[in-house]
N, C-alpha and C. Protein backbone atom coordinates (compact mmCIF):
# COMPACT_ATOMS: atom_id res chain seq x y z
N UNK A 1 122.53 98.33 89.32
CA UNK A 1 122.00 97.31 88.46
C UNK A 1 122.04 95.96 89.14
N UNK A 2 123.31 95.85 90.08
CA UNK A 2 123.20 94.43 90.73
C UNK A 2 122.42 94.18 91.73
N UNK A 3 121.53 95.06 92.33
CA UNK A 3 120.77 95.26 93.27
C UNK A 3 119.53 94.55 92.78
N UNK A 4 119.00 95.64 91.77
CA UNK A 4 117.39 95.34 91.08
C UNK A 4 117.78 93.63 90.83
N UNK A 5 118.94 93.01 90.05
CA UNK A 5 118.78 91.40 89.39
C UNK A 5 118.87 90.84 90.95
N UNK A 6 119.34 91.10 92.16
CA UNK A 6 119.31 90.30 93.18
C UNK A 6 117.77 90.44 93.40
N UNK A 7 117.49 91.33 93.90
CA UNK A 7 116.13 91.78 93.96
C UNK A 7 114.76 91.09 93.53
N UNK A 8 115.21 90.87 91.58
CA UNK A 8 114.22 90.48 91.19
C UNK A 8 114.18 88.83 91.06
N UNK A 9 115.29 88.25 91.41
CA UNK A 9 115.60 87.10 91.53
C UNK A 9 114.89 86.52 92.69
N UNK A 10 115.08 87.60 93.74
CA UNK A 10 114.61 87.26 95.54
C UNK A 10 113.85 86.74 95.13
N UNK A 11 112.28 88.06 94.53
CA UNK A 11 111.14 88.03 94.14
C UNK A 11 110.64 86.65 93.54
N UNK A 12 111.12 86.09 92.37
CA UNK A 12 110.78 85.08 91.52
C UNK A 12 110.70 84.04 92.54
N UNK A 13 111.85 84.04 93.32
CA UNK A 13 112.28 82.55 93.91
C UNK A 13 110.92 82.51 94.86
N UNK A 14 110.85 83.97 95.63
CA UNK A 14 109.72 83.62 96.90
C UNK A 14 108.55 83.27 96.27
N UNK A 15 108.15 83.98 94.70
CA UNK A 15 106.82 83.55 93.70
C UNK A 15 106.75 82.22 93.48
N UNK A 16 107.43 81.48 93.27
CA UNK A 16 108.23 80.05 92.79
C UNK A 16 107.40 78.91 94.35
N UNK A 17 108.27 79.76 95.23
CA UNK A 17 108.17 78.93 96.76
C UNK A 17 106.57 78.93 96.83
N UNK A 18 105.84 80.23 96.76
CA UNK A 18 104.52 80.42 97.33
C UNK A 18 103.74 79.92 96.35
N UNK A 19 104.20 79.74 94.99
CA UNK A 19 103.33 78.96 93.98
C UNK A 19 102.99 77.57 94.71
N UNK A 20 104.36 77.09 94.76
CA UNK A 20 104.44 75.62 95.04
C UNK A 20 103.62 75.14 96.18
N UNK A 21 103.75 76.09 97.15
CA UNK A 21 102.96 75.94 98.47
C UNK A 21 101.59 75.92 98.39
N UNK A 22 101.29 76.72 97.86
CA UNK A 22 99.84 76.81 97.52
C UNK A 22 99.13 76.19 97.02
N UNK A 23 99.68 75.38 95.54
CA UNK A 23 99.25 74.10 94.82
C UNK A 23 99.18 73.11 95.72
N UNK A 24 100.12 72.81 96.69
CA UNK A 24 100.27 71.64 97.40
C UNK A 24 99.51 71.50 98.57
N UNK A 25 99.28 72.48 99.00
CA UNK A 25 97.55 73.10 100.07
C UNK A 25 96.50 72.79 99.17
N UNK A 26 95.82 73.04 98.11
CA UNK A 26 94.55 72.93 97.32
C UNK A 26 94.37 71.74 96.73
N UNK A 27 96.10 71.10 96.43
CA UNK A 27 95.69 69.85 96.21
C UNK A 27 95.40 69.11 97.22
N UNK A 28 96.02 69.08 98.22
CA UNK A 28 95.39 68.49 99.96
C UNK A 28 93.65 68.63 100.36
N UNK A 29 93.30 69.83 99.54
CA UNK A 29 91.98 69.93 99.61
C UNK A 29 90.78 69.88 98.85
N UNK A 30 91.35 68.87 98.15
CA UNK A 30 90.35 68.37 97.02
C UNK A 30 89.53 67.42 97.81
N UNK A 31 88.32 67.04 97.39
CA UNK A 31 87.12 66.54 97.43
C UNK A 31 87.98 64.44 97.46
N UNK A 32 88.74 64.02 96.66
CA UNK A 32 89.35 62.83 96.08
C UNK A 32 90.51 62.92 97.44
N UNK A 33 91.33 63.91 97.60
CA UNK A 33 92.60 63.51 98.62
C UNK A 33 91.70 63.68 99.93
N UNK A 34 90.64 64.26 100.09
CA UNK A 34 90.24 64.26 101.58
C UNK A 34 90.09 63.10 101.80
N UNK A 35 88.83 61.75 100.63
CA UNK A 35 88.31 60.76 101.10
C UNK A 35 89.38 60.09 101.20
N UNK A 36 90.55 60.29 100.51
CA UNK A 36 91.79 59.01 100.64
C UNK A 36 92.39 59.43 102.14
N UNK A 37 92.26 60.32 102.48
CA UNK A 37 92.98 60.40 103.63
C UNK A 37 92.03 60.05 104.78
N UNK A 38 90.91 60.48 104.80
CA UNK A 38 89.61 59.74 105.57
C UNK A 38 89.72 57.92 105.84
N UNK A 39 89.72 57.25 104.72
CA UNK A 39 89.71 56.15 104.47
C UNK A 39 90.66 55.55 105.20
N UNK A 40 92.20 56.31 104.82
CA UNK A 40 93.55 55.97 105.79
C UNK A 40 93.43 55.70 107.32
N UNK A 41 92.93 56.82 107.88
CA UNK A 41 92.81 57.40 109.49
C UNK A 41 91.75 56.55 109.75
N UNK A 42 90.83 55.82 109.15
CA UNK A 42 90.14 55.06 109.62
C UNK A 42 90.25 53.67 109.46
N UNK A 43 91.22 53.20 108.38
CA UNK A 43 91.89 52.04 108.49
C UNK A 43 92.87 52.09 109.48
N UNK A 44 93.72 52.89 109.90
CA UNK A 44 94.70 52.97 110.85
C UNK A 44 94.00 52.52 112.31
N UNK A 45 93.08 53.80 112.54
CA UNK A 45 91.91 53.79 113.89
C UNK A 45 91.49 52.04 113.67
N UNK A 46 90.88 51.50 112.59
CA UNK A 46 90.51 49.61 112.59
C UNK A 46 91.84 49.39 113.42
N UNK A 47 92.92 49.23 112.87
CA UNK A 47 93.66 48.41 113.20
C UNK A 47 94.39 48.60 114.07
N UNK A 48 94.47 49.25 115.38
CA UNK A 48 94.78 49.72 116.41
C UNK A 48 93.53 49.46 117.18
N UNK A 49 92.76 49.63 116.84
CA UNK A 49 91.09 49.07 117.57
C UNK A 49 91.36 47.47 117.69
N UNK A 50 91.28 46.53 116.84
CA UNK A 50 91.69 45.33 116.27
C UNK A 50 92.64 44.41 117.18
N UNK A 51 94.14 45.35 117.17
CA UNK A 51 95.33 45.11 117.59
C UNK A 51 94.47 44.77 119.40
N UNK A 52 94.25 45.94 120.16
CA UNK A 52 93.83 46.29 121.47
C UNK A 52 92.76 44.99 121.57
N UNK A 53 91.62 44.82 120.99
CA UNK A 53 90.86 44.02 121.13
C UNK A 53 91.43 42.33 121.22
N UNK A 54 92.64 41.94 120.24
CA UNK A 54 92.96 40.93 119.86
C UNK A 54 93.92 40.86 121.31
N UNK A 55 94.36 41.58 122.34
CA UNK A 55 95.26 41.62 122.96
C UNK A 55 94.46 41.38 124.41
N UNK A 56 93.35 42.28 124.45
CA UNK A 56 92.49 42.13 125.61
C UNK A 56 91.72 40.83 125.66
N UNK A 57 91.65 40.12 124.63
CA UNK A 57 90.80 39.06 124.72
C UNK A 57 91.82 37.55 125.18
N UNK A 58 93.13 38.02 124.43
CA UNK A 58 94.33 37.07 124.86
C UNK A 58 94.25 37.28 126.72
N UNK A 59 94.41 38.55 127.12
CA UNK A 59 94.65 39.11 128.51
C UNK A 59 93.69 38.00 129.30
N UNK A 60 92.18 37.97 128.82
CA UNK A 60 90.81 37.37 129.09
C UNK A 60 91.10 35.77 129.30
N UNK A 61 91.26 35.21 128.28
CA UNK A 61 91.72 33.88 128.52
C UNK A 61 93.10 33.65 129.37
N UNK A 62 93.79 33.99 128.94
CA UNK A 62 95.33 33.42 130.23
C UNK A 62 94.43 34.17 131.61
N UNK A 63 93.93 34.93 132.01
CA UNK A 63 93.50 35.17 133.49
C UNK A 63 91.62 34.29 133.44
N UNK A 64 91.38 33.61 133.15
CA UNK A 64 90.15 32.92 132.68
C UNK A 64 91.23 31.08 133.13
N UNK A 65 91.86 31.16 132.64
CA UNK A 65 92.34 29.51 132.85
C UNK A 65 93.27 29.64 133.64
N UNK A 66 94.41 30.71 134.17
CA UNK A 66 94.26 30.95 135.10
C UNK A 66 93.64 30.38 136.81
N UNK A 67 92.37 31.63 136.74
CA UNK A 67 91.38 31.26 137.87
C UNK A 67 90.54 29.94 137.71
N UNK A 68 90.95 29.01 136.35
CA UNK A 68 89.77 28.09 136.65
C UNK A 68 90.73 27.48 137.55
N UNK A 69 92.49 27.12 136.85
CA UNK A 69 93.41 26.38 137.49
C UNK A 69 93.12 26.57 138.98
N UNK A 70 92.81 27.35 139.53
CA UNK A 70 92.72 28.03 141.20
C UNK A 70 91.73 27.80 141.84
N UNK A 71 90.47 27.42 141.13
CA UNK A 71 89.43 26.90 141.53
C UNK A 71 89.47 25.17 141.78
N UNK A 72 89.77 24.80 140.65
CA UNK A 72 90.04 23.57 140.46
C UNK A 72 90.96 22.75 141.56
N UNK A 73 91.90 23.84 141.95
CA UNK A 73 92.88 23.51 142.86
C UNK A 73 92.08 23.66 144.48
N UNK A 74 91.35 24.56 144.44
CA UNK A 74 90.10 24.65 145.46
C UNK A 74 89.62 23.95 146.24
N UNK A 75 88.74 23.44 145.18
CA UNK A 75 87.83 22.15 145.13
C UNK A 75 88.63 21.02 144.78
N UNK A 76 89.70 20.63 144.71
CA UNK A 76 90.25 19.48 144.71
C UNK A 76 89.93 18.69 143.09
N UNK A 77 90.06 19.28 142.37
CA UNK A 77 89.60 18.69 141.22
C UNK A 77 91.16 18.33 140.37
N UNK A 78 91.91 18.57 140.67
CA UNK A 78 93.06 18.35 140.07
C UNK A 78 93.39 17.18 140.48
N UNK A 79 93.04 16.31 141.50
CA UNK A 79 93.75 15.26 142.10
C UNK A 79 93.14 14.07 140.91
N UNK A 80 94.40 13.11 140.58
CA UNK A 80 93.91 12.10 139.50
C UNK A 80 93.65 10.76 140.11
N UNK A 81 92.29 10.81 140.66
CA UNK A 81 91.83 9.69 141.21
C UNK A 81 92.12 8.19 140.52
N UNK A 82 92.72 7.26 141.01
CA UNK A 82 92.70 6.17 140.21
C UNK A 82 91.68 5.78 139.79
N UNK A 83 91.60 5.31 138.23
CA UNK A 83 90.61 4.74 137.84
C UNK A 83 90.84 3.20 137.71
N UNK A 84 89.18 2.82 137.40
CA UNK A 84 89.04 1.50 137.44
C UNK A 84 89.39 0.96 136.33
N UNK A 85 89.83 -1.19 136.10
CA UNK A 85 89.92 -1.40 135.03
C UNK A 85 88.79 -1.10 133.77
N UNK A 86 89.36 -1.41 132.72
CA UNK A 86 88.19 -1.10 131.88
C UNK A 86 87.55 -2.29 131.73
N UNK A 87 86.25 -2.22 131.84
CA UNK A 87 85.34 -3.44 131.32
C UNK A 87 85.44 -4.22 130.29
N UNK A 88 85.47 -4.97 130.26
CA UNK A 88 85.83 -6.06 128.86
C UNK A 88 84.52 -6.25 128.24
N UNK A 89 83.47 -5.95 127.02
CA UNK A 89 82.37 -5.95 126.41
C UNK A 89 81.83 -7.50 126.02
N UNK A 90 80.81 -7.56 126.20
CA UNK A 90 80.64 -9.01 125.06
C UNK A 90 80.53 -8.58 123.67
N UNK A 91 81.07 -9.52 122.82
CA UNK A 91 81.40 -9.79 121.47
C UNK A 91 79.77 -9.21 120.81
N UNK A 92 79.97 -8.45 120.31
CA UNK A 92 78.94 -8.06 119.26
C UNK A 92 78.53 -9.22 118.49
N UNK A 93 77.28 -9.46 118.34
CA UNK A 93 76.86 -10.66 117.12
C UNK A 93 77.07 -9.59 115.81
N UNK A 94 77.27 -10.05 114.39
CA UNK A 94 77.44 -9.78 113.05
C UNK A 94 76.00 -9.84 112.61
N UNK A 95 75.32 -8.32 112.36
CA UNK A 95 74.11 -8.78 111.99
C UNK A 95 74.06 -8.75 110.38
N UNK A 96 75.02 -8.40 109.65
CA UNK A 96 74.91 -7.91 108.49
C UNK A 96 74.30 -10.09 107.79
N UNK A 97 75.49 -10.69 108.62
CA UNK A 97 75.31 -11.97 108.10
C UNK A 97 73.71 -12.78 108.74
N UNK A 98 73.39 -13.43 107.80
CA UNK A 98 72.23 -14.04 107.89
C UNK A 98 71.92 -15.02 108.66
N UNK A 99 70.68 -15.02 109.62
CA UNK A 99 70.75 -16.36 110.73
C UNK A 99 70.16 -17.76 110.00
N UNK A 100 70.99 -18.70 110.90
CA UNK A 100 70.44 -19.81 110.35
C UNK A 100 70.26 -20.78 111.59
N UNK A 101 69.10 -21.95 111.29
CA UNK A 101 68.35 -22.42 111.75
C UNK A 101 68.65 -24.05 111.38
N UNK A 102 68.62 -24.77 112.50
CA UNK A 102 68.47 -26.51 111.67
C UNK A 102 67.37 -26.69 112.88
N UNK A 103 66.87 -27.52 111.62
CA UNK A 103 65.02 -28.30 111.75
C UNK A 103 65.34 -29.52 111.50
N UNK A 104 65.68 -30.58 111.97
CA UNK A 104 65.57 -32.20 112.15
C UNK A 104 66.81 -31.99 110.63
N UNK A 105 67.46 -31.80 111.08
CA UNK A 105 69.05 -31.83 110.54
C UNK A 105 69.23 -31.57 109.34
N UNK A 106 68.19 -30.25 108.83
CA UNK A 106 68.23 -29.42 107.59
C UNK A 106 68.60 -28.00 107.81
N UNK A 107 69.25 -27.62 107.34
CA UNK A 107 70.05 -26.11 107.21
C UNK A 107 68.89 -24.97 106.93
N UNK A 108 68.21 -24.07 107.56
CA UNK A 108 67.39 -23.01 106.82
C UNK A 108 68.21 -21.61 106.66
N UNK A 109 67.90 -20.72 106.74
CA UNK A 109 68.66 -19.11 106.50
C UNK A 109 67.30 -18.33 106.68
N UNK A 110 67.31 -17.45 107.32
CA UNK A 110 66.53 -16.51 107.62
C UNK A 110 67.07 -15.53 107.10
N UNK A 111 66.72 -15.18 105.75
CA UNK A 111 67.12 -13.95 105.01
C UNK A 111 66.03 -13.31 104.50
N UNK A 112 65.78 -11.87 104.64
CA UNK A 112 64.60 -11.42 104.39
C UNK A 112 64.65 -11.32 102.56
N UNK A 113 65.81 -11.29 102.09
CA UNK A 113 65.96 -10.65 100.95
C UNK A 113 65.78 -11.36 99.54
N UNK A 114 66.27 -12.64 100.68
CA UNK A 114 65.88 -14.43 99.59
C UNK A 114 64.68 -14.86 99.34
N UNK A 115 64.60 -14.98 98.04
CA UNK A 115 63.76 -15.67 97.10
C UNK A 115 62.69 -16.81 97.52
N UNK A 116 61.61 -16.92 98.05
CA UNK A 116 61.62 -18.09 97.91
C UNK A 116 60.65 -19.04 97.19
């Protein structure tokens, strides 16, 4: 008798195991968990694509300024030639303000905007 209840116990448990297994396979293969897992592996694949790109382009510039530094050094372009003083400008006239004029020792205004 203790044989058959070990027995039929085995049985249940391995029914139990292979149920479980099986649900958990078919649910993996639904139509809904494929695209979520699709979606994953290809957000992952972006951002490892992304990562590499963002890294090679860093690589690009530091060896880009780099060789300009080496060129520059080349051709002598690094040397800081003295420069000259700076030019001193003449004074801008104010055009906003209005010109004026004396005619035999009368004041005029040349304003386009005045009345006359």
């Amino acid at each position: 008798m203790f044989r058959r209840t070990f027995w039929f116990t085995t049985g249940v448990a391995a029914g139990v195991w292979a149920t479980t297994k099986v649900n958990r396979k078919l649910k993996q293969l639904t139509p809904e968990h494929l695209a979520v897992t699709a979606t994953n592996k290809a957000l992952d694949a972006g951002h490892r694509l992304k990562d590499r790109a963002v890294g090679f382009a860093l690589d690009v510039r530091d060896n880009m300024a780099r060789r300009e530094a080496e060129l520059e050094d080349a051709l002598g372009l690094n040397a800081d030639p003295e420069l000259p003083a700076p030019r001193r400008h003449a004074a801008i006239e104010n055009r906003n303000k209005p010109k004026t004029y004396v005619i035999d020792s009368t004041t005029y205004s040349y304003n386009r905007n005045e009345d006359h």
